[in-house]
PDB file of N, CA and C in Angstrom:
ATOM      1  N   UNK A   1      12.633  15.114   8.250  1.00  0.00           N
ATOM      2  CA  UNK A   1      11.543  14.336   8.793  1.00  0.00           C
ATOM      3  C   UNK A   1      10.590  13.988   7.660  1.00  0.00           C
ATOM      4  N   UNK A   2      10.137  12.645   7.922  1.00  0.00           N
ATOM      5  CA  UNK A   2       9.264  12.075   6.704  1.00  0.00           C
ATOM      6  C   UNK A   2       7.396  13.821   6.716  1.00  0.00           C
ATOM      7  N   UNK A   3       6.686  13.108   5.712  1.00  0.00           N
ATOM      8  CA  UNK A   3       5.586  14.401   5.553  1.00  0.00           C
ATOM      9  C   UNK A   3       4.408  14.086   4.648  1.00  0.00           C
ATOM     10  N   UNK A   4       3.806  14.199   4.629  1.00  0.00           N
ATOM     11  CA  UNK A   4       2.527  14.530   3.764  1.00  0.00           C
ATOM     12  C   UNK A   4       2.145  15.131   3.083  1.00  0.00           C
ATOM     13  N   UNK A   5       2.301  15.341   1.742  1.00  0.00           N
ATOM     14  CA  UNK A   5       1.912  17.133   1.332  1.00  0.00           C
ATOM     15  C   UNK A   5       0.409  17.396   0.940  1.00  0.00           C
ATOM     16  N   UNK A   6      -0.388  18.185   0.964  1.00  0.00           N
ATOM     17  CA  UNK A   6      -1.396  18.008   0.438  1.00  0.00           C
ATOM     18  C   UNK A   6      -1.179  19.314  -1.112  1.00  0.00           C
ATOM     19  N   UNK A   7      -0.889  18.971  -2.273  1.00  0.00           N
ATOM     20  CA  UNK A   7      -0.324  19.375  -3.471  1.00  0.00           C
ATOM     21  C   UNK A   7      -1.583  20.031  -4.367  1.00  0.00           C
ATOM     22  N   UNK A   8      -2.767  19.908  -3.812  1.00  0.00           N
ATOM     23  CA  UNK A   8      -4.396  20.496  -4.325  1.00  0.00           C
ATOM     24  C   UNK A   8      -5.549  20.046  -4.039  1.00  0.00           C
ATOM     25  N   UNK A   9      -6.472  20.260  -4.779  1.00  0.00           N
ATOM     26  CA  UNK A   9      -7.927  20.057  -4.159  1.00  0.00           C
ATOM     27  C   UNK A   9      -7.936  18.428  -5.037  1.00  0.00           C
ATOM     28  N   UNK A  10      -8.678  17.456  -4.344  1.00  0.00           N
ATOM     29  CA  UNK A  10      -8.768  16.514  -5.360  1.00  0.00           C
ATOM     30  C   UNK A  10      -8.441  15.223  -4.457  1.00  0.00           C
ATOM     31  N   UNK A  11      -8.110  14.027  -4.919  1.00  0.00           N
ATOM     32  CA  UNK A  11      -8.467  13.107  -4.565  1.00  0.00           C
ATOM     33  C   UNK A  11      -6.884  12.465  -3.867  1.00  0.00           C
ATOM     34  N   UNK A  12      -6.881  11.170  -3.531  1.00  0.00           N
ATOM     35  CA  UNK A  12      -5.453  10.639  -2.879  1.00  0.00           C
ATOM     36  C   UNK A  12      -4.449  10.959  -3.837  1.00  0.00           C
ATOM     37  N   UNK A  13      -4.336  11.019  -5.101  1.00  0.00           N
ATOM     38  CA  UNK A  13      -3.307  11.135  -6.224  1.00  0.00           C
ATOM     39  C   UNK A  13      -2.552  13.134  -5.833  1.00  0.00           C
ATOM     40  N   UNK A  14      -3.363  13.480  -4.691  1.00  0.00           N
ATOM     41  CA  UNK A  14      -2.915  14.937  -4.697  1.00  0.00           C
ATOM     42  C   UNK A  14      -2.391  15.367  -3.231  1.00  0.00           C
ATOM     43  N   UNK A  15      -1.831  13.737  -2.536  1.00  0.00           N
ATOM     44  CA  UNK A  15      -1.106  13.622  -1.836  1.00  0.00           C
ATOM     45  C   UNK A  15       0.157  13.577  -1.607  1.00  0.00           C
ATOM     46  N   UNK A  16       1.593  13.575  -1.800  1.00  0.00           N
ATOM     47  CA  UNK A  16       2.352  13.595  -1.497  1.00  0.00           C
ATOM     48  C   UNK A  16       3.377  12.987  -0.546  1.00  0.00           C
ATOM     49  N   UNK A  17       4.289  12.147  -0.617  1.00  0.00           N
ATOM     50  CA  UNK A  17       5.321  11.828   0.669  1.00  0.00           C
ATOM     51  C   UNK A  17       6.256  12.475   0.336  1.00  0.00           C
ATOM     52  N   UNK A  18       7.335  13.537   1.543  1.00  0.00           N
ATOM     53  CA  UNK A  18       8.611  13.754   1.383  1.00  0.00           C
ATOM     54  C   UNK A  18       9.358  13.898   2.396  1.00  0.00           C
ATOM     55  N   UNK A  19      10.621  14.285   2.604  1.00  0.00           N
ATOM     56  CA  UNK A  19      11.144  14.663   3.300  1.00  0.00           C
ATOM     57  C   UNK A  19      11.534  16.377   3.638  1.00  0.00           C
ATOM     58  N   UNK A  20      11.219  16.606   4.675  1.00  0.00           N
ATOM     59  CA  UNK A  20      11.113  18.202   5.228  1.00  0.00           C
ATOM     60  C   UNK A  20      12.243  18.079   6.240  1.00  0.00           C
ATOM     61  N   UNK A  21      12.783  19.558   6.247  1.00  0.00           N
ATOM     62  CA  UNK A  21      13.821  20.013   7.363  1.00  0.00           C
ATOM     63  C   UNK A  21      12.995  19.640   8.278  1.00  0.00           C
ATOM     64  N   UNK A  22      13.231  19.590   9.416  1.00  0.00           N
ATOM     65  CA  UNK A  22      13.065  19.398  10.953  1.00  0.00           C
ATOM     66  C   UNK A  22      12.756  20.789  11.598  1.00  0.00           C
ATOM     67  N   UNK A  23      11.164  21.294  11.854  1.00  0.00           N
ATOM     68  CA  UNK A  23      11.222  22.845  12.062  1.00  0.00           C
ATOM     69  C   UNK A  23      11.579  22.785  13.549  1.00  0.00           C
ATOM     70  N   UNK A  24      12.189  24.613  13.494  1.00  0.00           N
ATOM     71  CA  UNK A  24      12.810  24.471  14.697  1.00  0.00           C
ATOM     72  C   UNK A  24      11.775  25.570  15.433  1.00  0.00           C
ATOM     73  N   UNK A  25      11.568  25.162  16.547  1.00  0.00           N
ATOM     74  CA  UNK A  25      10.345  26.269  17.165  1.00  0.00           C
ATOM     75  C   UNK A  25      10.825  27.267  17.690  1.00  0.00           C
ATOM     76  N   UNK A  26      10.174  28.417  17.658  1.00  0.00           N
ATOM     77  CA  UNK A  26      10.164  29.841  18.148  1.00  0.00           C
ATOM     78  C   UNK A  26      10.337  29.747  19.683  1.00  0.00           C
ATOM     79  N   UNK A  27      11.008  31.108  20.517  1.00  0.00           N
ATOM     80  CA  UNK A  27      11.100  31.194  21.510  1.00  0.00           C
ATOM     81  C   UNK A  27       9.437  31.197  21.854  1.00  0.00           C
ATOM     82  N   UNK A  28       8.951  30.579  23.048  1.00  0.00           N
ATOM     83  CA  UNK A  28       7.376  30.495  23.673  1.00  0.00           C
ATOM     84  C   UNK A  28       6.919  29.337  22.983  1.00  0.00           C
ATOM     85  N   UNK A  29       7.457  28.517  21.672  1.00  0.00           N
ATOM     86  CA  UNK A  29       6.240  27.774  21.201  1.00  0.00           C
ATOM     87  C   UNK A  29       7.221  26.046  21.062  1.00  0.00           C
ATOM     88  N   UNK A  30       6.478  25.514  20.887  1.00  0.00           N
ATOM     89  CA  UNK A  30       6.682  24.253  20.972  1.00  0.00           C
ATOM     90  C   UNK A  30       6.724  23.061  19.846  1.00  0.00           C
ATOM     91  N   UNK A  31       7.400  22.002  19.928  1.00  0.00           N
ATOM     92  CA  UNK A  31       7.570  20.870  18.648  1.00  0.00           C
ATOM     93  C   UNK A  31       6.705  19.875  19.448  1.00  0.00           C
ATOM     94  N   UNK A  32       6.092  19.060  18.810  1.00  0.00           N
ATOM     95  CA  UNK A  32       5.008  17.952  19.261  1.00  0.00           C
ATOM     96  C   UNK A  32       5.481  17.228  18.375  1.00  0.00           C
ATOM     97  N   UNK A  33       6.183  15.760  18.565  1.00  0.00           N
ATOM     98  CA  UNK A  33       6.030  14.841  17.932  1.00  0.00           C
ATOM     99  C   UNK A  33       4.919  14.040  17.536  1.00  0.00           C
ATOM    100  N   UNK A  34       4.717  14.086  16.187  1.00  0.00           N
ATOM    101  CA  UNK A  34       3.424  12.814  15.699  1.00  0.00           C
ATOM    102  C   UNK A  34       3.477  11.509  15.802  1.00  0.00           C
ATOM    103  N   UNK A  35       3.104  10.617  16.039  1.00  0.00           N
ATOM    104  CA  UNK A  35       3.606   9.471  16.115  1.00  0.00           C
ATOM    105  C   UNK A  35       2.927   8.281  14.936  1.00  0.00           C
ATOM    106  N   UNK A  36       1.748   8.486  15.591  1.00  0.00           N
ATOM    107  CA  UNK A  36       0.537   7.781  13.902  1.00  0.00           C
ATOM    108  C   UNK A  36      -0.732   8.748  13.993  1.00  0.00           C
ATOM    109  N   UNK A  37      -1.238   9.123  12.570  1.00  0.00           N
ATOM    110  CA  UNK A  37      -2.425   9.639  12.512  1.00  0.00           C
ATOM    111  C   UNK A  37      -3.503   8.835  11.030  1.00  0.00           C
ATOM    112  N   UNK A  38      -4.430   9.531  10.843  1.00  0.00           N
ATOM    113  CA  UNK A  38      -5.511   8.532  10.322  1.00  0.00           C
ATOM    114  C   UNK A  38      -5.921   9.606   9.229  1.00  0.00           C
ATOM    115  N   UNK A  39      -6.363   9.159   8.407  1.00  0.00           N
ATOM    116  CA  UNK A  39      -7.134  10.458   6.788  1.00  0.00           C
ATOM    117  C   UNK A  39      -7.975   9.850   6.358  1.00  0.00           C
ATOM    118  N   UNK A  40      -9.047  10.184   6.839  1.00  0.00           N
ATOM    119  CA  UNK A  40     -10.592   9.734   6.737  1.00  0.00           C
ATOM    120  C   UNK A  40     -10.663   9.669   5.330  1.00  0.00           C
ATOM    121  N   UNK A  41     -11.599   8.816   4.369  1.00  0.00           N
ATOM    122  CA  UNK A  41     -12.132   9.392   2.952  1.00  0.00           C
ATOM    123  C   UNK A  41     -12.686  10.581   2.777  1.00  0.00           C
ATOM    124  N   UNK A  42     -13.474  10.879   3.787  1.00  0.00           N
ATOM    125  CA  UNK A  42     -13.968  12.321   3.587  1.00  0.00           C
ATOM    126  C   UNK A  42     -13.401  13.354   3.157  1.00  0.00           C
ATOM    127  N   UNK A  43     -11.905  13.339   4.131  1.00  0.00           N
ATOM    128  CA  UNK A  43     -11.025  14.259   4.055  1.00  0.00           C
ATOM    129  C   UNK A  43     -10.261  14.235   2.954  1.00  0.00           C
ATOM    130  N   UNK A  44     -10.286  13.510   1.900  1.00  0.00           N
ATOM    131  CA  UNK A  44      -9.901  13.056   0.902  1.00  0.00           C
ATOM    132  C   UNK A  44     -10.295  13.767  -0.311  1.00  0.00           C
ATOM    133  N   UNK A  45     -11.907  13.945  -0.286  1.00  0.00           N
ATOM    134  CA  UNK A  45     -12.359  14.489  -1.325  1.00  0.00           C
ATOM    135  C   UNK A  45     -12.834  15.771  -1.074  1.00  0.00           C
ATOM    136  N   UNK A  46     -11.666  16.640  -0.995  1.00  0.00           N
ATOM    137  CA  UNK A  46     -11.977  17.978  -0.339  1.00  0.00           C
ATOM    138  C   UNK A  46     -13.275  18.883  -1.169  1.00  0.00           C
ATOM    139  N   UNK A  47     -13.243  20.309  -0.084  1.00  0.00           N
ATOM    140  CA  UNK A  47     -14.098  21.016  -0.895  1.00  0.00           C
ATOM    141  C   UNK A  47     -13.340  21.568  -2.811  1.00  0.00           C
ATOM    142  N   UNK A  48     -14.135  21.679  -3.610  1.00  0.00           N
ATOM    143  CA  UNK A  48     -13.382  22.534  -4.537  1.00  0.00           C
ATOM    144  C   UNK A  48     -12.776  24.213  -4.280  1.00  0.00           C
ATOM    145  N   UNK A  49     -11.982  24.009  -5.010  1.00  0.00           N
ATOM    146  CA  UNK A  49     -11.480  25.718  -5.113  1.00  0.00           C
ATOM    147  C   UNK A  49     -12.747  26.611  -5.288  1.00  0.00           C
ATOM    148  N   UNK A  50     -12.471  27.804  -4.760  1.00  0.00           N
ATOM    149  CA  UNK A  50     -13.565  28.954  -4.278  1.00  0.00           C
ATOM    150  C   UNK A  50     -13.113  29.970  -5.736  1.00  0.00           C
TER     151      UNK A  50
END
């Protein structure tokens, strides 16, 4: 399945596209397909490392 990675603290360049296995869910828990989602700028320029 296509993915997002987030690869560190820092700006869009510390984003990522790849391809991931397909997780398979635990007995009790569940898979939710995503369909479209949105990445604010905010969320972009995270906090720094602690």
């Amino acid at each position: 399945m296509k993915a997002v990675i987030l690869k560190g603290y820092g700006e869009m360049e510390k984003l990522e596209y790849a391809q991931v296995p397909k997780p398979i869910p635990q007995p009790g828990k569940v898979l939710i397909k995503l369909v479209a989602s949105s990445i604010l700028p905010k969320n972009c320029g995270l906090k720094p490392p602690l």
